[in-house]
N, C-alpha and C. Protein backbone atom coordinates (compact mmCIF):
# COMPACT_ATOMS: atom_id res chain seq x y z
N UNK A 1 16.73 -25.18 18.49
CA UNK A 1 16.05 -24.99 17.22
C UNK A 1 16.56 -26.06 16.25
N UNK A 2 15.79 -26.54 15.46
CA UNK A 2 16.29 -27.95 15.13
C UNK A 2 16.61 -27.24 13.27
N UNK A 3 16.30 -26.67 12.95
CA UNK A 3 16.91 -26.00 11.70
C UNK A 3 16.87 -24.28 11.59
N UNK A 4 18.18 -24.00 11.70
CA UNK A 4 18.30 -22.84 11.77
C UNK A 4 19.71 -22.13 10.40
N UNK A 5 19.73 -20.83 10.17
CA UNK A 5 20.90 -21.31 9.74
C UNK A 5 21.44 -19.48 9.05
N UNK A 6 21.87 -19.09 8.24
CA UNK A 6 22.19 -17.29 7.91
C UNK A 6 22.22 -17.78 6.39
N UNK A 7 21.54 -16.74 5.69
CA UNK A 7 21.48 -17.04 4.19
C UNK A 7 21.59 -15.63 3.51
N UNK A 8 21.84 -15.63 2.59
CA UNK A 8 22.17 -14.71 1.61
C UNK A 8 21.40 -14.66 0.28
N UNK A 9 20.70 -13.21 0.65
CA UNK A 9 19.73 -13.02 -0.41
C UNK A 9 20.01 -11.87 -1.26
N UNK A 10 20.32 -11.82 -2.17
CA UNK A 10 20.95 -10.91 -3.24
C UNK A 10 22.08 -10.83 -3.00
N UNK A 11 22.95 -9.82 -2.90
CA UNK A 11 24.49 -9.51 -2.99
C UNK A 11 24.72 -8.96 -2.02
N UNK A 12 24.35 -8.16 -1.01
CA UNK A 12 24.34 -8.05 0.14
C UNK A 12 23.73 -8.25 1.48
N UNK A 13 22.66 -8.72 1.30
CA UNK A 13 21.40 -8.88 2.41
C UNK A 13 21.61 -10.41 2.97
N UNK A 14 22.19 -10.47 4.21
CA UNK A 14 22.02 -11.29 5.00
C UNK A 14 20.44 -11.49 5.54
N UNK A 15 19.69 -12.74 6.00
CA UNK A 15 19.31 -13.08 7.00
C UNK A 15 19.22 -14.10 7.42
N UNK A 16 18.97 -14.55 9.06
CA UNK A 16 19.02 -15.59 9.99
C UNK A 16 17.55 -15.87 9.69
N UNK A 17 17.13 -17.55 9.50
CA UNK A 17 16.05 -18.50 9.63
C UNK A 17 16.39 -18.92 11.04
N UNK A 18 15.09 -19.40 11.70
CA UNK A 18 15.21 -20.15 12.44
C UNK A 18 13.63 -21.08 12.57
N UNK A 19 13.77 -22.62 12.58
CA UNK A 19 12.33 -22.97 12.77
C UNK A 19 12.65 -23.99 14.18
N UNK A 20 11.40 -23.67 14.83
CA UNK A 20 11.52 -24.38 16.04
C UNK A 20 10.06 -25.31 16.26
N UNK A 21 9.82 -26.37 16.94
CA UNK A 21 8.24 -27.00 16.80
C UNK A 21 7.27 -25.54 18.00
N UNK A 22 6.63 -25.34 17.60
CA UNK A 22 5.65 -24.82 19.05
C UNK A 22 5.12 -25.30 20.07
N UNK A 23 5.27 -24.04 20.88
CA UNK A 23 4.85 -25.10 22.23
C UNK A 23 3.25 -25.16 22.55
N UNK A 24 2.84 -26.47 23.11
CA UNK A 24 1.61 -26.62 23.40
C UNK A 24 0.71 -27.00 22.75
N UNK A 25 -0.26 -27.64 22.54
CA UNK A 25 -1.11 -28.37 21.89
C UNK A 25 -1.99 -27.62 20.69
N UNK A 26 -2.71 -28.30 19.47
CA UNK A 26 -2.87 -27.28 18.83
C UNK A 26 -4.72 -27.48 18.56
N UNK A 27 -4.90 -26.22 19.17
CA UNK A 27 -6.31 -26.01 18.99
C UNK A 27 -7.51 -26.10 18.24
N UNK A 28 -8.46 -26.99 19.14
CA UNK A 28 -9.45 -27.58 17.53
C UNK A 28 -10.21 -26.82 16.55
N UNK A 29 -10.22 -25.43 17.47
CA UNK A 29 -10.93 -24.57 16.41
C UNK A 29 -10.78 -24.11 15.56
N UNK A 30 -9.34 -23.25 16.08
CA UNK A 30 -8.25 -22.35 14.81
C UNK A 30 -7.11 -23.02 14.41
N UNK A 31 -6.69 -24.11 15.22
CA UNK A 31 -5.00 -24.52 14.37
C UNK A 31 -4.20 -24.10 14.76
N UNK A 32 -3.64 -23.02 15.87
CA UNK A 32 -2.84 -22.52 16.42
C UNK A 32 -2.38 -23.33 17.65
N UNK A 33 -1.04 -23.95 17.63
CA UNK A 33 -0.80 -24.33 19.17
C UNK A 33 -0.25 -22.95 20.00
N UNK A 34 -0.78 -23.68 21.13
CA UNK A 34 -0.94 -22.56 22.33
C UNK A 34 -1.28 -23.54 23.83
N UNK A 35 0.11 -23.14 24.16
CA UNK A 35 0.27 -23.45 25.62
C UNK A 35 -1.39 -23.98 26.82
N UNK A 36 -2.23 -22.77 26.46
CA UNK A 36 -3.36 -22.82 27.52
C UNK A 36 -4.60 -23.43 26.42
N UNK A 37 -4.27 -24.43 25.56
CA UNK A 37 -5.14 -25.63 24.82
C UNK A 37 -5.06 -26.43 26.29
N UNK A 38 -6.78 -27.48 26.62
CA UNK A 38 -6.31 -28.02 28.06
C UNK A 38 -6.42 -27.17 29.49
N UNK A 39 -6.27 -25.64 29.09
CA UNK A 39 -6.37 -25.33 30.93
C UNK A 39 -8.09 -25.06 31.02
N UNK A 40 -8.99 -25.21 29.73
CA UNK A 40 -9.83 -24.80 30.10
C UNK A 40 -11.40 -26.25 30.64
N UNK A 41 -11.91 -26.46 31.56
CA UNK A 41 -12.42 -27.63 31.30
C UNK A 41 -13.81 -28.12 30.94
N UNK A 42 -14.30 -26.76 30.41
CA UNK A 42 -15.26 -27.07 29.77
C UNK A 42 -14.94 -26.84 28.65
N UNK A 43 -14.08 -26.37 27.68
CA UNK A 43 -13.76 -26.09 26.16
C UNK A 43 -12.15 -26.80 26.78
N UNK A 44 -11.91 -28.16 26.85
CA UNK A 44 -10.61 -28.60 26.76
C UNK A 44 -9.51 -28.36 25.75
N UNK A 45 -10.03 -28.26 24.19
CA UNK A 45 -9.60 -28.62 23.43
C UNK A 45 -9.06 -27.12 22.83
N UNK A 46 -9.48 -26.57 23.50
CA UNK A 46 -9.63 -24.64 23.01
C UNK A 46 -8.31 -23.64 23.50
N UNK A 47 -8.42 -22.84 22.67
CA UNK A 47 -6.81 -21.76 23.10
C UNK A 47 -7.77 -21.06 23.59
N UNK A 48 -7.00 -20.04 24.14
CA UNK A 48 -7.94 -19.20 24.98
C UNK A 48 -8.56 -18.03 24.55
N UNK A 49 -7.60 -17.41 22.93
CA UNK A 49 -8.61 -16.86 22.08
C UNK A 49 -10.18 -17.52 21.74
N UNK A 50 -10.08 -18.79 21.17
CA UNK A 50 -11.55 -19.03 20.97
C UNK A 50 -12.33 -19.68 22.53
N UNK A 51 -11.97 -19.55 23.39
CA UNK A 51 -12.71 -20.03 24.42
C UNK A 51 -13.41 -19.09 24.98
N UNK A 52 -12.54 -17.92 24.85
CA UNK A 52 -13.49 -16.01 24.85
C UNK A 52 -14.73 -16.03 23.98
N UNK A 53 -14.62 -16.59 22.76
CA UNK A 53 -15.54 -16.33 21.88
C UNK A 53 -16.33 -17.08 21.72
N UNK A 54 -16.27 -18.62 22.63
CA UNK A 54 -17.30 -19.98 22.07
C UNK A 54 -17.70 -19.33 23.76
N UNK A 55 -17.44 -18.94 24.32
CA UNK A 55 -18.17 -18.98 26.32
C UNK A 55 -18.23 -17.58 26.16
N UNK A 56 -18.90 -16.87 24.96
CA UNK A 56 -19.13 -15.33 25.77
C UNK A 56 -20.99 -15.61 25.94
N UNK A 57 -21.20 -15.02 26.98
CA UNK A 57 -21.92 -15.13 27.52
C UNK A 57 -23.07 -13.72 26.98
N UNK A 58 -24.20 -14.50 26.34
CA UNK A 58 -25.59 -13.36 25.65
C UNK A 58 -26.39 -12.68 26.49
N UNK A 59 -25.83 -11.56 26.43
CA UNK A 59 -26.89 -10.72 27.62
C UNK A 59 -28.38 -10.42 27.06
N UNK A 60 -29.16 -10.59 28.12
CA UNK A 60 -30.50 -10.53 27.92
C UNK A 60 -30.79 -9.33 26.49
N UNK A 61 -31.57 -9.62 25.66
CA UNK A 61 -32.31 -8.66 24.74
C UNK A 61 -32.65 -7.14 25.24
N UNK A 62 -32.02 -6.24 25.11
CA UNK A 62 -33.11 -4.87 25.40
C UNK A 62 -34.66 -5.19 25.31
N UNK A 63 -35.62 -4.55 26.41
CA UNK A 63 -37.00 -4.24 26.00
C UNK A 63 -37.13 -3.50 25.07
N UNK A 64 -38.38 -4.01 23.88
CA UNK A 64 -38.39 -3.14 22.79
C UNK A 64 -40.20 -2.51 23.11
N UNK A 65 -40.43 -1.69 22.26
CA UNK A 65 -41.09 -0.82 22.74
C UNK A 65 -41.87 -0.43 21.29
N UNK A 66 -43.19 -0.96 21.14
CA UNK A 66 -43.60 -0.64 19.41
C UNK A 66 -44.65 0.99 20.01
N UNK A 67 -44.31 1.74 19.05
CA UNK A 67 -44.86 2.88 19.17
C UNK A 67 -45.76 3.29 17.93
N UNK A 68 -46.97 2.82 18.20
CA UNK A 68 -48.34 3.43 16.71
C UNK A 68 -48.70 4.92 17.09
């Protein structure tokens, strides 16, 4: 972790920071890096949250049925 460190917030309350870079490339849709940006090869560029949601697949329309 390239900056980390224990800080003191009020008069008794400790806490530990830690920032680390993330792993994996960061996705063109949302901005999130994520490891499986790349495993997909028709949405390369995609995490695999939005690759669910850009490749869900539209099921046919219900038959509708007008009733006079």
């Amino acid at each position: 972790i390239p900056h980390k460190g224990e800080y003191l917030i009020g008069e008794n309350v400790r806490v530990w920071i830690g920032v680390a870079r993330a792993e994996g490339l960061k996705c063109e849709r949302c901005w999130n890096y994520s490891p499986q940006v790349g495993s997909f090869p028709e949405h390369s560029t995609l995490c695999g949250r939005c690759y669910n949601v850009v490749n869900v697949q539209h099921s046919p329309s219900p038959a509708v049925a007008v009733v006079s």
